[in-house]
Protein backbone atom coordinates (compact mmCIF):
# COMPACT_ATOMS: atom_id res chain seq x y z
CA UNK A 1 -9.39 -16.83 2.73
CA UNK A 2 -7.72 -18.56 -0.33
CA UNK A 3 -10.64 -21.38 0.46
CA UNK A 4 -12.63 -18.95 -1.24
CA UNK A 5 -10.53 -17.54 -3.82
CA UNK A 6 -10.05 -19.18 -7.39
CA UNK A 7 -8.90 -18.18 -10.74
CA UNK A 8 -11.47 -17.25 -12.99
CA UNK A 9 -12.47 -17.96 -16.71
CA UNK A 10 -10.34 -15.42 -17.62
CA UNK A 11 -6.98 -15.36 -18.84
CA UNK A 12 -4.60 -15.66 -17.18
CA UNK A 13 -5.67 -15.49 -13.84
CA UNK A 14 -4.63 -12.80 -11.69
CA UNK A 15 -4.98 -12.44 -7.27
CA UNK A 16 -3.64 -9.62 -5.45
CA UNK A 17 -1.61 -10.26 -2.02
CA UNK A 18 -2.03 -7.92 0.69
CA UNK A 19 -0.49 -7.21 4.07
CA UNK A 20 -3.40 -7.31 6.47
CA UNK A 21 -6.97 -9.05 6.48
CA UNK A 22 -8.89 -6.32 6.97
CA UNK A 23 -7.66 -4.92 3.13
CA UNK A 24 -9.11 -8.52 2.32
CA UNK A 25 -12.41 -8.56 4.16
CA UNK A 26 -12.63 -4.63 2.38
CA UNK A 27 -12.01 -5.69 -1.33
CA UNK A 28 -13.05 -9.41 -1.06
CA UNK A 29 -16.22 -8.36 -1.09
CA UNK A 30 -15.63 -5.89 -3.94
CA UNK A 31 -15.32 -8.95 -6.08
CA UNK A 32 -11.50 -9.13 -5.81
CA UNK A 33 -9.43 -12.43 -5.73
CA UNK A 34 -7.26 -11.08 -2.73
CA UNK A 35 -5.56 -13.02 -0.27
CA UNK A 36 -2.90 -12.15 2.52
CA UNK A 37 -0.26 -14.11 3.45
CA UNK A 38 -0.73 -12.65 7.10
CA UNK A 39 2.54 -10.56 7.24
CA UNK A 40 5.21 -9.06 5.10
CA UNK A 41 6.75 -13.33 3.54
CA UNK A 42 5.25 -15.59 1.82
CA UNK A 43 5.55 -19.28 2.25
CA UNK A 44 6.54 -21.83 -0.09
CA UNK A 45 3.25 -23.99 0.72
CA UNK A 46 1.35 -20.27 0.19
CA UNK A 47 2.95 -20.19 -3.35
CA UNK A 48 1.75 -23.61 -3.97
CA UNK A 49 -1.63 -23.01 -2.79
CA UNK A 50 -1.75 -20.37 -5.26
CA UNK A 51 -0.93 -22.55 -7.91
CA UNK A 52 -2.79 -25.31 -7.21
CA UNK A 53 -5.61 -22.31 -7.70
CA UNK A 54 -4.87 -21.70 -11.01
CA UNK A 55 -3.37 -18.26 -10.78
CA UNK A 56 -0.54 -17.18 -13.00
CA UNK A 57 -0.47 -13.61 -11.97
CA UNK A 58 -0.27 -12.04 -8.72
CA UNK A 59 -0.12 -8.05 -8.12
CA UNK A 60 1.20 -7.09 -4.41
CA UNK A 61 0.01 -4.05 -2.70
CA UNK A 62 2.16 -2.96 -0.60
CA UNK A 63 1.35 -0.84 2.84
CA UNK A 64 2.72 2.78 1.82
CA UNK A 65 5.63 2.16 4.78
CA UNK A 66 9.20 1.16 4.17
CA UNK A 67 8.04 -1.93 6.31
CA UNK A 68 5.17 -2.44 3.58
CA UNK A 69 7.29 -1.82 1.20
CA UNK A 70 10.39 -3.84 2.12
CA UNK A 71 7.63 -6.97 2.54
CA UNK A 72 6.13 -6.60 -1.14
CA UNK A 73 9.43 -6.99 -2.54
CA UNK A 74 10.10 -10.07 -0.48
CA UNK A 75 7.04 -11.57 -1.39
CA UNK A 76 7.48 -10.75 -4.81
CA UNK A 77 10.68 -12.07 -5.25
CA UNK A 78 9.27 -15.22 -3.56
CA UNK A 79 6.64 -15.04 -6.14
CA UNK A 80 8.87 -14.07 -9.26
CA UNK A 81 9.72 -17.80 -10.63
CA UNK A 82 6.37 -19.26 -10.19
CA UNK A 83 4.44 -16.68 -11.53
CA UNK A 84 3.84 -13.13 -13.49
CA UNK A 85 4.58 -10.41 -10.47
CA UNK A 86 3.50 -6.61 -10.17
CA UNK A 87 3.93 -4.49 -7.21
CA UNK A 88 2.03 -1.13 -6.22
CA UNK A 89 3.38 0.80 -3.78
CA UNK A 90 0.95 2.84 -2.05
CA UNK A 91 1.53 6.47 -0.70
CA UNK A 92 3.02 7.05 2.48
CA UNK A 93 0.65 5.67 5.54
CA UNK A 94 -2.18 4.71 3.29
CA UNK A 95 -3.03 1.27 3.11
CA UNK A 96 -5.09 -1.18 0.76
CA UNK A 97 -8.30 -1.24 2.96
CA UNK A 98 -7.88 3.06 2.81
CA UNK A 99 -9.09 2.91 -1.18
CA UNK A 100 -12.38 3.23 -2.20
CA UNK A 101 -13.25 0.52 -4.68
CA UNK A 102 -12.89 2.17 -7.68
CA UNK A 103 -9.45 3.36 -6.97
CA UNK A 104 -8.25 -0.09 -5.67
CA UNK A 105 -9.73 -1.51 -9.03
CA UNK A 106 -8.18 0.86 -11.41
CA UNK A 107 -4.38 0.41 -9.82
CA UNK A 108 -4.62 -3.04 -9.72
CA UNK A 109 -5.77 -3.27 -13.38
CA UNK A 110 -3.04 -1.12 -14.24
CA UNK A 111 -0.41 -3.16 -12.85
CA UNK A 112 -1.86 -5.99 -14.48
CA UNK A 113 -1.46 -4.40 -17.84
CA UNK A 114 1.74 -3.32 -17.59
């Protein structure tokens, strides 16, 4: 959905990258700029997409599996010289789409101001 995603007024502009749609479809429509890059890599034409967007920030959340896991750090590290990268790591089995939208809003704004 990054058709639909761009970086707002604010500065700088942050989107979160999850692991499956459905944690999209979920927080999308919480107001979220969230995208997934379908899977646990990233693309370089995904990264540029994202730029051409305007985003200098990104916050991964990862699946709360060692797969998840393992994938956020990929995609971070994909991430890491193009733009400002935070990574949650959920609790074991839950996943993006399992948080209520406070909850999903409050860890992602933490990571942001870390």
């Amino acid at each position: 959905n990054l058709h639909r995603v761009t970086a707002g007024e604010g500065s700088p502009a942050t989107v979160i990258l999850v692991e499956s749609y459905l944690s999209v479809i979920k927080h999308h429509a919480n107001g979220h700029a969230i995208v997934s890059p379908m899977g646990r890599s990233i693309a370089p034409a995904q990264i540029a997409l994202l730029q051409e967007r305007g985003f200098a920030q990104a916050v991964v959340v990862a699946d709360g599996d060692e797969p998840g896991r393992q994938g956020a750090r990929s995609i971070a590290g994909a991430l890491a010289p193009h733009l400002w990268v935070r990574v949650i790591d959920l609790p074991e089995e839950q996943k993006p789409h399992h948080l209520d939208h406070q909850t999903f809003r409050r860890m992602v704004s933490e990571a942001s101001d870390r």
